[in-house]
Every structure is written in structure tokens, then in C-alpha cells.
N, C-alpha and C. Protein backbone atom coordinates (compact mmCIF):
# COMPACT_ATOMS: atom_id res chain seq x y z
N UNK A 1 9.11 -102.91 -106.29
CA UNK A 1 9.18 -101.82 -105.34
C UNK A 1 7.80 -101.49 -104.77
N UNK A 2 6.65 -101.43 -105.50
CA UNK A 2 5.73 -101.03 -104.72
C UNK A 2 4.82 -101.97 -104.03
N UNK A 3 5.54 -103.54 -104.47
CA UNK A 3 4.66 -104.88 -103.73
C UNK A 3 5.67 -104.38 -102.35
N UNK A 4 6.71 -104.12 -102.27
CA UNK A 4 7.43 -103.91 -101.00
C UNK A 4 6.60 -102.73 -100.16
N UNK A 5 6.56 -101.16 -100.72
CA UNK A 5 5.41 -100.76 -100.41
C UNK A 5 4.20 -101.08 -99.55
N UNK A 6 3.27 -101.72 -100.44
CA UNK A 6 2.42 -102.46 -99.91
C UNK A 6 2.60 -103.14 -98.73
N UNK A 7 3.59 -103.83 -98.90
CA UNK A 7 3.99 -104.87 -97.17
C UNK A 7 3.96 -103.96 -96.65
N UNK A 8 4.99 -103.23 -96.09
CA UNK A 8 5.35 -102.38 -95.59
C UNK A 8 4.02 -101.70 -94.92
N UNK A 9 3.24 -101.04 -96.17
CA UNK A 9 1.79 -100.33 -95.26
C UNK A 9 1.11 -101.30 -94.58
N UNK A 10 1.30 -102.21 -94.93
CA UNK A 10 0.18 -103.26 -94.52
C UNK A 10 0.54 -103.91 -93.11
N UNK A 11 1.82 -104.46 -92.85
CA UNK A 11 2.60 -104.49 -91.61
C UNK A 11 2.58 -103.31 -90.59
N UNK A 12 2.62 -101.69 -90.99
CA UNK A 12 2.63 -100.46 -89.87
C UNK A 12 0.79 -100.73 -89.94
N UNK A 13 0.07 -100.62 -90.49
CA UNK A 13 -1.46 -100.55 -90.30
C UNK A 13 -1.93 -101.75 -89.15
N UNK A 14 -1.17 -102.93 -89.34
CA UNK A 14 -1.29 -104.56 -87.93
C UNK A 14 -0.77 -103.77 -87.19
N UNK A 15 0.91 -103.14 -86.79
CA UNK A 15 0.81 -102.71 -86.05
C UNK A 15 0.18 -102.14 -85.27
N UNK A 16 -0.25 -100.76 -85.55
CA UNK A 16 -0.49 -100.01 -85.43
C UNK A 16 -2.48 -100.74 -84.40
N UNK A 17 -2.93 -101.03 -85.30
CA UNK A 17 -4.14 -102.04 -84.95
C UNK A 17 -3.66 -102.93 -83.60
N UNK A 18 -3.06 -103.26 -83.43
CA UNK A 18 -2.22 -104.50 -82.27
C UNK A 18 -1.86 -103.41 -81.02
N UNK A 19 -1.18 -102.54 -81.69
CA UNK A 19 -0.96 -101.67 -80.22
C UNK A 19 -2.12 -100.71 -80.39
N UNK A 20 -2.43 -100.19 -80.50
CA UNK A 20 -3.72 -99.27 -80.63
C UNK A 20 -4.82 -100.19 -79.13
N UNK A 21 -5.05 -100.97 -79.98
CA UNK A 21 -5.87 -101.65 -78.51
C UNK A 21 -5.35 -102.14 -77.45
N UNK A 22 -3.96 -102.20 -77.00
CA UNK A 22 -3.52 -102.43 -76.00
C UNK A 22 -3.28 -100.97 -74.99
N UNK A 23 -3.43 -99.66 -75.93
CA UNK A 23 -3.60 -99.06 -74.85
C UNK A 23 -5.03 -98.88 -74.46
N UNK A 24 -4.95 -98.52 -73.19
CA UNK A 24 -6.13 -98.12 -72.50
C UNK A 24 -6.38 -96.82 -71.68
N UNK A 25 -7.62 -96.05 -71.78
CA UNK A 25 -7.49 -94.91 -70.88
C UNK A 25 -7.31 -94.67 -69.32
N UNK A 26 -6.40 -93.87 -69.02
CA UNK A 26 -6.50 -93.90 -67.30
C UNK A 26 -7.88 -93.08 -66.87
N UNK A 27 -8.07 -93.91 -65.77
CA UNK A 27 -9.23 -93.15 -65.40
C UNK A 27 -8.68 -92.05 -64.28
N UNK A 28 -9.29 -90.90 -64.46
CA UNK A 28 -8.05 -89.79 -63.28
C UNK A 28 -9.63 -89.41 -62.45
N UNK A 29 -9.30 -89.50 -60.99
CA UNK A 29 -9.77 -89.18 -60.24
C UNK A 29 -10.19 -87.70 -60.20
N UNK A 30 -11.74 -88.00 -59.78
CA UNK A 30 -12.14 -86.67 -59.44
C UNK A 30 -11.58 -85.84 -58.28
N UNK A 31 -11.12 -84.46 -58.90
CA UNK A 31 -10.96 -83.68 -57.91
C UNK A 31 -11.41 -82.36 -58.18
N UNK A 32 -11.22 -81.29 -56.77
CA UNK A 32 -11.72 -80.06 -56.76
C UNK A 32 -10.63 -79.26 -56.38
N UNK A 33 -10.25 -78.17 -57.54
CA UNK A 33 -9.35 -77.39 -57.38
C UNK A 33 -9.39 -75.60 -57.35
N UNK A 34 -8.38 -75.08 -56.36
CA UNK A 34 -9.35 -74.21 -56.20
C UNK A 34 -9.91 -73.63 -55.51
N UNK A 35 -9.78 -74.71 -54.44
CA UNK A 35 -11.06 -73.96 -52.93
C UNK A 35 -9.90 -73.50 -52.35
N UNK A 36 -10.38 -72.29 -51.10
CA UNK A 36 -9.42 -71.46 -50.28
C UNK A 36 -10.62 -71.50 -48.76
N UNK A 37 -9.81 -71.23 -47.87
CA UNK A 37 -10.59 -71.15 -46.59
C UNK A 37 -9.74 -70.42 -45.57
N UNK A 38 -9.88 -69.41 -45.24
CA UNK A 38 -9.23 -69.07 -44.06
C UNK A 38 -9.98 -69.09 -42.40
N UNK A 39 -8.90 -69.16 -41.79
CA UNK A 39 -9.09 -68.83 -40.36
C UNK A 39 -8.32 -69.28 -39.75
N UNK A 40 -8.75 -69.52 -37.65
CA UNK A 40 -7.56 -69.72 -36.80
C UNK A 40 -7.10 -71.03 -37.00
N UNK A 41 -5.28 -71.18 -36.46
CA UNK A 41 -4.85 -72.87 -36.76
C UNK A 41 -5.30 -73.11 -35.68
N UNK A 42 -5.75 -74.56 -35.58
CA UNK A 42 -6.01 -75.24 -33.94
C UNK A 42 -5.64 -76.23 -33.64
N UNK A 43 -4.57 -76.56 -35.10
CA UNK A 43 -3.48 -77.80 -34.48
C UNK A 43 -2.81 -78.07 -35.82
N UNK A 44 -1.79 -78.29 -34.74
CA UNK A 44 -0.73 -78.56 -35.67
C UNK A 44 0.15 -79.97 -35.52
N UNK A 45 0.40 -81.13 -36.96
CA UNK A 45 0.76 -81.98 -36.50
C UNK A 45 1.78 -82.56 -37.28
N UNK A 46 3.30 -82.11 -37.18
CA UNK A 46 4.10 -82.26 -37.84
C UNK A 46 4.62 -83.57 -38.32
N UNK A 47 4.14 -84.58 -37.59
CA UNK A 47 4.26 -86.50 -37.87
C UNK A 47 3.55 -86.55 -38.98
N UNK A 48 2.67 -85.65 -39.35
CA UNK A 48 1.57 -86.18 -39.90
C UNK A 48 1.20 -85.09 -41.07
N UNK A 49 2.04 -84.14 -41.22
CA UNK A 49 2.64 -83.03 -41.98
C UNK A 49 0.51 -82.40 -42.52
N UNK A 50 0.24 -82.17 -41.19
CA UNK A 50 -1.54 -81.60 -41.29
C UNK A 50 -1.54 -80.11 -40.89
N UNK A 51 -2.43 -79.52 -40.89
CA UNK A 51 -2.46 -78.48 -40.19
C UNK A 51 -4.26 -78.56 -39.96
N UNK A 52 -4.82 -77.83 -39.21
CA UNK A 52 -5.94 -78.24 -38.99
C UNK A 52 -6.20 -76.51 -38.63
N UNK A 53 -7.19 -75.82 -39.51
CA UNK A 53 -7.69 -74.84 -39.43
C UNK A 53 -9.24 -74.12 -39.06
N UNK A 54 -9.69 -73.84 -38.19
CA UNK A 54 -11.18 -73.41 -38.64
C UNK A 54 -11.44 -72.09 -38.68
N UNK A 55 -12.53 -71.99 -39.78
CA UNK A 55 -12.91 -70.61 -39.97
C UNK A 55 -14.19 -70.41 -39.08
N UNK A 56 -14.86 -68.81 -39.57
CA UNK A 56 -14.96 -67.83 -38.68
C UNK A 56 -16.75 -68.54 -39.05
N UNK A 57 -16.97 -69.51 -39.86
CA UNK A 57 -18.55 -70.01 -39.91
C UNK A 57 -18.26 -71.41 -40.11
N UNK A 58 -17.53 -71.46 -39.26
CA UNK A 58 -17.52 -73.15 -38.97
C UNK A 58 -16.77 -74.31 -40.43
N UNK A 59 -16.37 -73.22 -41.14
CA UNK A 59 -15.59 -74.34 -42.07
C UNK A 59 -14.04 -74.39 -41.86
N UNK A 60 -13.39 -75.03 -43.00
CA UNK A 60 -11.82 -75.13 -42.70
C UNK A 60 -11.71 -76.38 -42.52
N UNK A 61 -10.75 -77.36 -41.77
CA UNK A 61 -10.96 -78.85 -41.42
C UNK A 61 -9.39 -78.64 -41.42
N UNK A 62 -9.01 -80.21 -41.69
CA UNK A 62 -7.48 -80.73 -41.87
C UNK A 62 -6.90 -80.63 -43.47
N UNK A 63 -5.61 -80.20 -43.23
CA UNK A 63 -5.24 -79.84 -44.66
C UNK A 63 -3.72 -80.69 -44.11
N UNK A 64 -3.74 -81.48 -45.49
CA UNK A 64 -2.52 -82.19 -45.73
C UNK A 64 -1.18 -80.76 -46.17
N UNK A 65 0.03 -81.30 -45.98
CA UNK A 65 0.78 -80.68 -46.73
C UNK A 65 1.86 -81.26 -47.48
N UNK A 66 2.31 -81.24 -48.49
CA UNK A 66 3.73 -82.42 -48.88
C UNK A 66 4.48 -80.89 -49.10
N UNK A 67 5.74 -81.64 -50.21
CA UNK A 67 7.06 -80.79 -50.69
C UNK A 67 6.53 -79.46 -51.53
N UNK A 68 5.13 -79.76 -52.13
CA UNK A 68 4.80 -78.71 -53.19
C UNK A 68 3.78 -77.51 -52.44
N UNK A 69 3.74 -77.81 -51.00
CA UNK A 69 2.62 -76.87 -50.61
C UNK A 69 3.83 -75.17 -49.88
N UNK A 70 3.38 -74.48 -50.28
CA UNK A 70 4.20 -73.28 -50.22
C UNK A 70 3.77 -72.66 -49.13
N UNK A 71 4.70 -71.96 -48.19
CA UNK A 71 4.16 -71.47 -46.68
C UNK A 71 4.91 -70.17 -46.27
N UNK A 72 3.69 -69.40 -45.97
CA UNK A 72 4.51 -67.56 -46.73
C UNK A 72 3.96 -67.30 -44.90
N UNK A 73 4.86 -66.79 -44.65
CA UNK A 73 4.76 -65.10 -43.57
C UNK A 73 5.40 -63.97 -43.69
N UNK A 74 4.42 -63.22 -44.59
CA UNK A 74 4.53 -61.93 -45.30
C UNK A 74 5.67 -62.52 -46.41
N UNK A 75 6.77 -61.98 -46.69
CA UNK A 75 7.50 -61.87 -47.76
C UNK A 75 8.38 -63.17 -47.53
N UNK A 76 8.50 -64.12 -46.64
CA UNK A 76 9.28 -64.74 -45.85
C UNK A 76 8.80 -66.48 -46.17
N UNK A 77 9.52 -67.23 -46.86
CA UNK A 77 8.90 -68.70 -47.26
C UNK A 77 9.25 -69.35 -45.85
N UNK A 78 8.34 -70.41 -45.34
CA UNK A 78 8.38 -70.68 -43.27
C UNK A 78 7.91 -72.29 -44.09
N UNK A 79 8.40 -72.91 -43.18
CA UNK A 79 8.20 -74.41 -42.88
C UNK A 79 6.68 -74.80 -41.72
N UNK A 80 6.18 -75.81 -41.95
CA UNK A 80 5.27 -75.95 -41.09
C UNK A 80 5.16 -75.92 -39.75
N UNK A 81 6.69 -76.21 -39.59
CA UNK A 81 6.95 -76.00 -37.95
C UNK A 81 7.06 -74.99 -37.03
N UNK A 82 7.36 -73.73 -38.43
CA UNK A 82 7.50 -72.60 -37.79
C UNK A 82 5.60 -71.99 -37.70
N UNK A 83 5.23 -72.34 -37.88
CA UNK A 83 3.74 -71.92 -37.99
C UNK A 83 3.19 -72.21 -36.32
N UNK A 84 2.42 -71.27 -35.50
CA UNK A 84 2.34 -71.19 -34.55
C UNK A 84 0.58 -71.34 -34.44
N UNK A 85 -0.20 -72.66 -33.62
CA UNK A 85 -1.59 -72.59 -32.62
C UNK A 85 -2.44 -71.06 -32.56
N UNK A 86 -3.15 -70.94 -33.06
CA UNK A 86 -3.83 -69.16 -32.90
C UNK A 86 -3.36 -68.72 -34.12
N UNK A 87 -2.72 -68.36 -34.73
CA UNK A 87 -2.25 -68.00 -36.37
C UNK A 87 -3.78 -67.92 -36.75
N UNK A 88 -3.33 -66.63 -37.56
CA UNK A 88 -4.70 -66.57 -38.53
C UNK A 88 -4.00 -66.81 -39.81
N UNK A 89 -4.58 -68.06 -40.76
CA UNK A 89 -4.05 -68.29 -41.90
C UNK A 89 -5.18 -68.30 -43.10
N UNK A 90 -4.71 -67.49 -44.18
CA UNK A 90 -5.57 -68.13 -45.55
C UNK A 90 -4.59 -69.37 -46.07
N UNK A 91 -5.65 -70.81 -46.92
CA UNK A 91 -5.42 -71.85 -47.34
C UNK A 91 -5.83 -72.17 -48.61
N UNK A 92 -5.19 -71.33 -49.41
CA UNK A 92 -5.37 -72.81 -51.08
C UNK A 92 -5.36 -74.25 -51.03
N UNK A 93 -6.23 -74.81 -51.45
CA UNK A 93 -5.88 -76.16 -51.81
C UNK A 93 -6.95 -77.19 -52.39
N UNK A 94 -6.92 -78.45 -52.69
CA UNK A 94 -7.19 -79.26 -53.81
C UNK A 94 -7.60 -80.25 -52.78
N UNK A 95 -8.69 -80.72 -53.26
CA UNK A 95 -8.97 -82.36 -52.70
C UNK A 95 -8.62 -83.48 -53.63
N UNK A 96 -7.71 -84.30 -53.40
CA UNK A 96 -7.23 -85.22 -54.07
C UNK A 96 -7.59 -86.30 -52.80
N UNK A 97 -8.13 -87.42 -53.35
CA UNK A 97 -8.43 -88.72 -53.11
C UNK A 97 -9.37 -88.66 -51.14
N UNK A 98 -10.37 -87.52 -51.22
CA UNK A 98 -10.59 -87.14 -50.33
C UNK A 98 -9.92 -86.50 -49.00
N UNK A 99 -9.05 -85.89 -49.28
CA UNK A 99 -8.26 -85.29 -48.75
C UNK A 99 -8.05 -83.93 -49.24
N UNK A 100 -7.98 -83.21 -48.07
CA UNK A 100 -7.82 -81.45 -48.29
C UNK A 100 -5.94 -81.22 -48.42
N UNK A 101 -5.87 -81.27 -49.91
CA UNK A 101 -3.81 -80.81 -49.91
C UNK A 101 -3.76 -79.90 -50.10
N UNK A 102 -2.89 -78.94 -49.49
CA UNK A 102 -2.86 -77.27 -48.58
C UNK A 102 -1.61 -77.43 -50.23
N UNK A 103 -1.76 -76.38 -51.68
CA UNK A 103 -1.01 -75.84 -51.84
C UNK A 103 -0.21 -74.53 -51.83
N UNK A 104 -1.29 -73.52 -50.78
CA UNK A 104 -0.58 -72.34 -50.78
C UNK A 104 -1.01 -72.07 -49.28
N UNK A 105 -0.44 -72.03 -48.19
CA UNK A 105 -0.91 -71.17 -47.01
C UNK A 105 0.02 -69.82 -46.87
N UNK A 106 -1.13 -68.86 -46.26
CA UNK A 106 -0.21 -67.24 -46.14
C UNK A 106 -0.90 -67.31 -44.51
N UNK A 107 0.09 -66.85 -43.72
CA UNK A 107 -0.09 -66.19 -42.60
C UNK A 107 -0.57 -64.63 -42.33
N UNK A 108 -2.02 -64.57 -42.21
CA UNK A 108 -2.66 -63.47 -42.09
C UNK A 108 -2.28 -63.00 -41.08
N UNK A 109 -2.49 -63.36 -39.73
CA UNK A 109 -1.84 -62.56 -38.32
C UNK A 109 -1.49 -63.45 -37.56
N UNK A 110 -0.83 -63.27 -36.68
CA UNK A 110 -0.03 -64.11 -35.86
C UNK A 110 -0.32 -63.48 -34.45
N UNK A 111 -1.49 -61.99 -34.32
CA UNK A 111 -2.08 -62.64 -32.92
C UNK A 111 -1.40 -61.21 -32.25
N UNK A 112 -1.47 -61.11 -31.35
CA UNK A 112 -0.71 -59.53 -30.24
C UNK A 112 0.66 -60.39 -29.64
């Protein structure tokens, strides 16, 4: 019984050794999470699911959007399409793989 034992540990320990080094670590891309930017939209491009914002000292740029980016006017969840040129918007979002991805925009004003 305990030469069986023995196998036994000795077989899960190869294992264990055999797959152990076959995995390997992923390397995960740097990103920055976190940043917010508001100001006016100055284009909008629904092919291309962007919104393109600048603020009031020259920052802001193009912000991607997919399924997970959330789009508020006031209490009201809005699609990108409904988002209107001149809009004053604040923008959460993350740079993943050099790219600005919009996960939270709120519609600050929408203008007279």
C-alpha cells in the first residue's frame, strides 16, 4: 500500500512538473484607466461607432464606443445616434491598444 502511495505521489509531482511549464504568462497590455474629458461633440460617426469631442483647452480627441459604453441624457439611457453636433458632453474612458474607449458619456447641455 504505501509503494502504491509512493507511485502515485511521484506520478501527480511529473505531472504536475510537465504541465506547470507548459503554462505561460499572458502578457496584458498597458492601459490607462480612468481618464474623463469633457466638452463640445464635433463629430459624430456612427459607421465607425466614434464620437469625437473637444474640450475647452484643447483636449478631448476621438473616443471609440462598443456595447459596454453607457450613454445618459439626464436620467434617460440614449444611443449614439441620438447624440446631437454642439452637445456639451462629459467622457469616461480607458485607452486600450491606443485607442480612447468612451465607457461612460453624460450629456451636460444640449445647447438653447
Amino acid at each position: 500500500m504505501a509503494r502504491i502511495r509512493s507511485l502515485l505521489f511521484v506520478l501527480c509531482s511529473l505531472t504536475l512538473l510537465v504541465g506547470g511549464t507548459a503554462i505561460k504568462a499572458q502578457v496584458r497590455q498597458q492601459q490607462s484607466t480612468n481618464l474623463a474629458v469633457s466638452g463640445q461633440i464635433t463629430a459624430i460617426d456612427g459607421a465607425a461607432k466614434t464620437l469625437t469631442v473637444m474640450g475647452p483647452n484643447k483636449d478631448g480627441g476621438v473616443f471609440v464606443t462598443n456595447s459596454y459604453t453607457t450613454i445618459m441624457n439626464g436620467d434617460k439611457g440614449v444611443g449614439l445616434g441620438d447624440l446631437k453636433k454642439g452637445w456639451h458632453v462629459a467622457v469616461s474612458y480607458d485607452q486600450e491598444d491606443g485607442k480612447n474607449v468612451a465607457q461612460y458619456i453624460t450629456v451636460v447641455d444640449t445647447g438653447p
